[in-house]
N, C-alpha and C. Protein backbone atom coordinates (compact mmCIF):
# COMPACT_ATOMS: atom_id res chain seq x y z
N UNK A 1 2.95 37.56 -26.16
CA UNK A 1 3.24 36.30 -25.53
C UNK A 1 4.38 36.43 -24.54
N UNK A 2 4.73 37.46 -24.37
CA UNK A 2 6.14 37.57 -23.43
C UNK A 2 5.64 37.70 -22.00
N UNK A 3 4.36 38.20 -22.14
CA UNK A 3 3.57 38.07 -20.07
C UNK A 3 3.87 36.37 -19.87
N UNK A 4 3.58 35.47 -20.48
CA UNK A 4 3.30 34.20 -19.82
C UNK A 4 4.70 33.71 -20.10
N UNK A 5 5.03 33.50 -18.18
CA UNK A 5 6.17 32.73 -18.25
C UNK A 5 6.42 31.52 -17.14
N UNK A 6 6.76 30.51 -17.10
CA UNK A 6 6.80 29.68 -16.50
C UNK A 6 7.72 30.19 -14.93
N UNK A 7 6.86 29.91 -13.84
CA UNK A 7 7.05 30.34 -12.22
C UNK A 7 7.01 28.67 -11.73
N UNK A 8 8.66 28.92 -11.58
CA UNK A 8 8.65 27.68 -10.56
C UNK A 8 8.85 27.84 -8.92
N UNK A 9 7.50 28.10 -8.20
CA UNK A 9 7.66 28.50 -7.10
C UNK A 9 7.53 27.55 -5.64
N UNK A 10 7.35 26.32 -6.27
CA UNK A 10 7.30 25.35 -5.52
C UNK A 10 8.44 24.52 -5.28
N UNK A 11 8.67 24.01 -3.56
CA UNK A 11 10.28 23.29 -3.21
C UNK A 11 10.34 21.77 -3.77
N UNK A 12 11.53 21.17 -3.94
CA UNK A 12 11.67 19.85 -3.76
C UNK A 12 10.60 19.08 -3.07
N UNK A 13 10.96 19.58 -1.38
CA UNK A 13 10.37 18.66 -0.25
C UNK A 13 8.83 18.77 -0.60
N UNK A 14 8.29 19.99 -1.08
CA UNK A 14 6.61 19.93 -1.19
C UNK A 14 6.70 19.10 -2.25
N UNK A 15 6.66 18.52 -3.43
CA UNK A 15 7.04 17.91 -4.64
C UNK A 15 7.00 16.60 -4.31
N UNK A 16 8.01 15.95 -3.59
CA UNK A 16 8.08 15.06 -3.01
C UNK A 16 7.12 14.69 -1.72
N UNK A 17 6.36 15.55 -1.27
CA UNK A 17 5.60 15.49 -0.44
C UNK A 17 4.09 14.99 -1.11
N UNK A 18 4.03 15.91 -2.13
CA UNK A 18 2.63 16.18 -3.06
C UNK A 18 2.59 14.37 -3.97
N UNK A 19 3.81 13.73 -3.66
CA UNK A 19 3.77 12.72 -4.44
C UNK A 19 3.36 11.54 -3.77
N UNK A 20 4.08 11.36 -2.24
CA UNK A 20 3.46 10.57 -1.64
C UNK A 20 2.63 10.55 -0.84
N UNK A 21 1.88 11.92 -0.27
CA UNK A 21 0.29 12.17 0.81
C UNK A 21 -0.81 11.04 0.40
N UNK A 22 -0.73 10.93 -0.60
CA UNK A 22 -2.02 10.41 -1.08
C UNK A 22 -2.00 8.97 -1.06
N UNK A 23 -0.63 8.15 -0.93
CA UNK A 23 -0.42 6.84 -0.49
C UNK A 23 -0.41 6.81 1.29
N UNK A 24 0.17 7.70 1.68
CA UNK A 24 0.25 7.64 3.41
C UNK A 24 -1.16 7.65 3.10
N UNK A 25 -2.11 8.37 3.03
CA UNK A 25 -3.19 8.71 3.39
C UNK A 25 -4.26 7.14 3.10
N UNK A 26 -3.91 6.51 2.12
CA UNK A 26 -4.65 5.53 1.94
C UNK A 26 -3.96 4.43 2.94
N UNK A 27 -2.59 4.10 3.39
CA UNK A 27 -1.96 3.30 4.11
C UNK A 27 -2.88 3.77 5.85
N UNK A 28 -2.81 4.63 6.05
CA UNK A 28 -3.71 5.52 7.51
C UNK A 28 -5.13 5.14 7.48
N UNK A 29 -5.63 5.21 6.31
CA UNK A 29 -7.29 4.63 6.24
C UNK A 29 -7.33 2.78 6.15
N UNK A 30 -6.09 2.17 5.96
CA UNK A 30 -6.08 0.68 5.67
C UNK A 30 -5.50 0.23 6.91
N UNK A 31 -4.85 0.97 8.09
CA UNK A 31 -4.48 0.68 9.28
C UNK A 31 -5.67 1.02 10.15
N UNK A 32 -6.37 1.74 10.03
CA UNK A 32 -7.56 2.37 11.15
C UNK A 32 -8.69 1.44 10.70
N UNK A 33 -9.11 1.32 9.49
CA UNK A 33 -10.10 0.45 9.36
C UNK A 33 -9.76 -1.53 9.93
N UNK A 34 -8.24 -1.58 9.39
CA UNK A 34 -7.85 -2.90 10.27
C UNK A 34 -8.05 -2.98 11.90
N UNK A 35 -7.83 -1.87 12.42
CA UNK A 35 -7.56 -1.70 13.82
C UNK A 35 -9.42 -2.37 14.10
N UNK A 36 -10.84 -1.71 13.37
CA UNK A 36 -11.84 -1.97 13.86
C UNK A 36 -11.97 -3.65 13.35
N UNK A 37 -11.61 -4.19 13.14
CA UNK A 37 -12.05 -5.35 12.43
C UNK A 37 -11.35 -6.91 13.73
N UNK A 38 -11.83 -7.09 14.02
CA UNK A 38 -11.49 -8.14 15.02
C UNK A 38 -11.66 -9.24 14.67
N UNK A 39 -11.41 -10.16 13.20
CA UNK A 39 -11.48 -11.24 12.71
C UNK A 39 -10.50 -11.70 12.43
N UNK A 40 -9.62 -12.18 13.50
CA UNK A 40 -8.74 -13.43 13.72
C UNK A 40 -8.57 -15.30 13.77
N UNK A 41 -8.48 -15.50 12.72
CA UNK A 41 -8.96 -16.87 12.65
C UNK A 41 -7.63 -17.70 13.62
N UNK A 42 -6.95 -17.04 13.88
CA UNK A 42 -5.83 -17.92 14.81
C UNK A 42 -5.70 -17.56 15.86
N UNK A 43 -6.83 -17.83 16.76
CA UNK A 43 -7.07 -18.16 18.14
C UNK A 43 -7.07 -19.50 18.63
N UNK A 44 -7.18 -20.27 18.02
CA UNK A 44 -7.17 -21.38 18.83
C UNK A 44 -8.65 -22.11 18.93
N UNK A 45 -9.20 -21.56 18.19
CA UNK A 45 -10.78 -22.07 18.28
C UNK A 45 -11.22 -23.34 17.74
N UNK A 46 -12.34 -24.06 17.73
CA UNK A 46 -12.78 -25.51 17.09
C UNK A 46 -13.18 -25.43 16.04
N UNK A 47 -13.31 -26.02 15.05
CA UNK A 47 -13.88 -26.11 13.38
C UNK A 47 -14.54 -27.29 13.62
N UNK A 48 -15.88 -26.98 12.20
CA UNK A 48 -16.75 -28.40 12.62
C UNK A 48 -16.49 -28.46 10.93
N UNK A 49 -16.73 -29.82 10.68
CA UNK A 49 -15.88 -30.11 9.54
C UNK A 49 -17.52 -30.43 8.88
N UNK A 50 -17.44 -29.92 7.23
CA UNK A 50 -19.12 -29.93 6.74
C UNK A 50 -19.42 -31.45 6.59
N UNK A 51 -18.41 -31.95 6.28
CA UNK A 51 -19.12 -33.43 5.49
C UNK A 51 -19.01 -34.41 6.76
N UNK A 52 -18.57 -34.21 7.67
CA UNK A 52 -19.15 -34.69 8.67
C UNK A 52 -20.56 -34.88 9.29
N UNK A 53 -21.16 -36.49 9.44
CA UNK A 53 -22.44 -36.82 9.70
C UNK A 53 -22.82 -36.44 11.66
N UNK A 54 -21.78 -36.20 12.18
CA UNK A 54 -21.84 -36.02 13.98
C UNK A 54 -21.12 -34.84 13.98
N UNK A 55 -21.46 -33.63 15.01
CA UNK A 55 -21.09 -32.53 15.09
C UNK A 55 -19.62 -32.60 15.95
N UNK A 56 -18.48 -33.40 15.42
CA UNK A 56 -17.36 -33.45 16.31
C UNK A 56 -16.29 -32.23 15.72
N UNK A 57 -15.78 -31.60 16.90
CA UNK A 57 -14.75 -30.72 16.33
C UNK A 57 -13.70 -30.78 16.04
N UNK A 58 -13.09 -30.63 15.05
CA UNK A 58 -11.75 -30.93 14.40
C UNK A 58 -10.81 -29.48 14.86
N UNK A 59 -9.81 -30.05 15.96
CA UNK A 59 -8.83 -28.46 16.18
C UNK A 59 -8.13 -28.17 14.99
N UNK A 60 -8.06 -26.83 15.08
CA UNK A 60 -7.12 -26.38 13.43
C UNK A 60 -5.44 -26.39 14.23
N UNK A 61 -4.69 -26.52 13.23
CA UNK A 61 -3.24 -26.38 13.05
C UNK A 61 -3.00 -25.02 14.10
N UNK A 62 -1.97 -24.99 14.79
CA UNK A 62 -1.61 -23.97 15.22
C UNK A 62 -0.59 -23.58 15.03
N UNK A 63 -0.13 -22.28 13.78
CA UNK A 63 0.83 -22.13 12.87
C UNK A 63 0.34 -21.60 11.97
N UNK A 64 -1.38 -21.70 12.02
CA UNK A 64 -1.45 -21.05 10.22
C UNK A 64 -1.26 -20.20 9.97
């Protein structure tokens, strides 16, 4: 049992590196997939309100 001995050959910075890649990496896939997505509901656009019997448009708040 004296061959097997514990080799600590790895740095701090990789350690600390090896800990957070895998959050950057999901934060990089949750910014690039936002970037394709163009669904902004605060433009400024008209809403038609459901329970309304006449198709009149109700403007939304600008602030939401």
């Amino acid at each position: 049992m004296g061959e097997l001995q514990a080799v600590n050959d790895i740095s701090p910075f990789t350690a600390v590196l090896w800990i957070f890649y895998p959050m950057a990496a999901l934060v990089m896939v949750e910014l690039l997939l936002r970037g394709f997505d163009d669904d902004d509901d605060d433009d400024g656009g008209k809403g038609i309100r459901i329970r309304s019997r006449e198709m009149t448009p109700a403007y939304a708040p600008s602030g939401a």
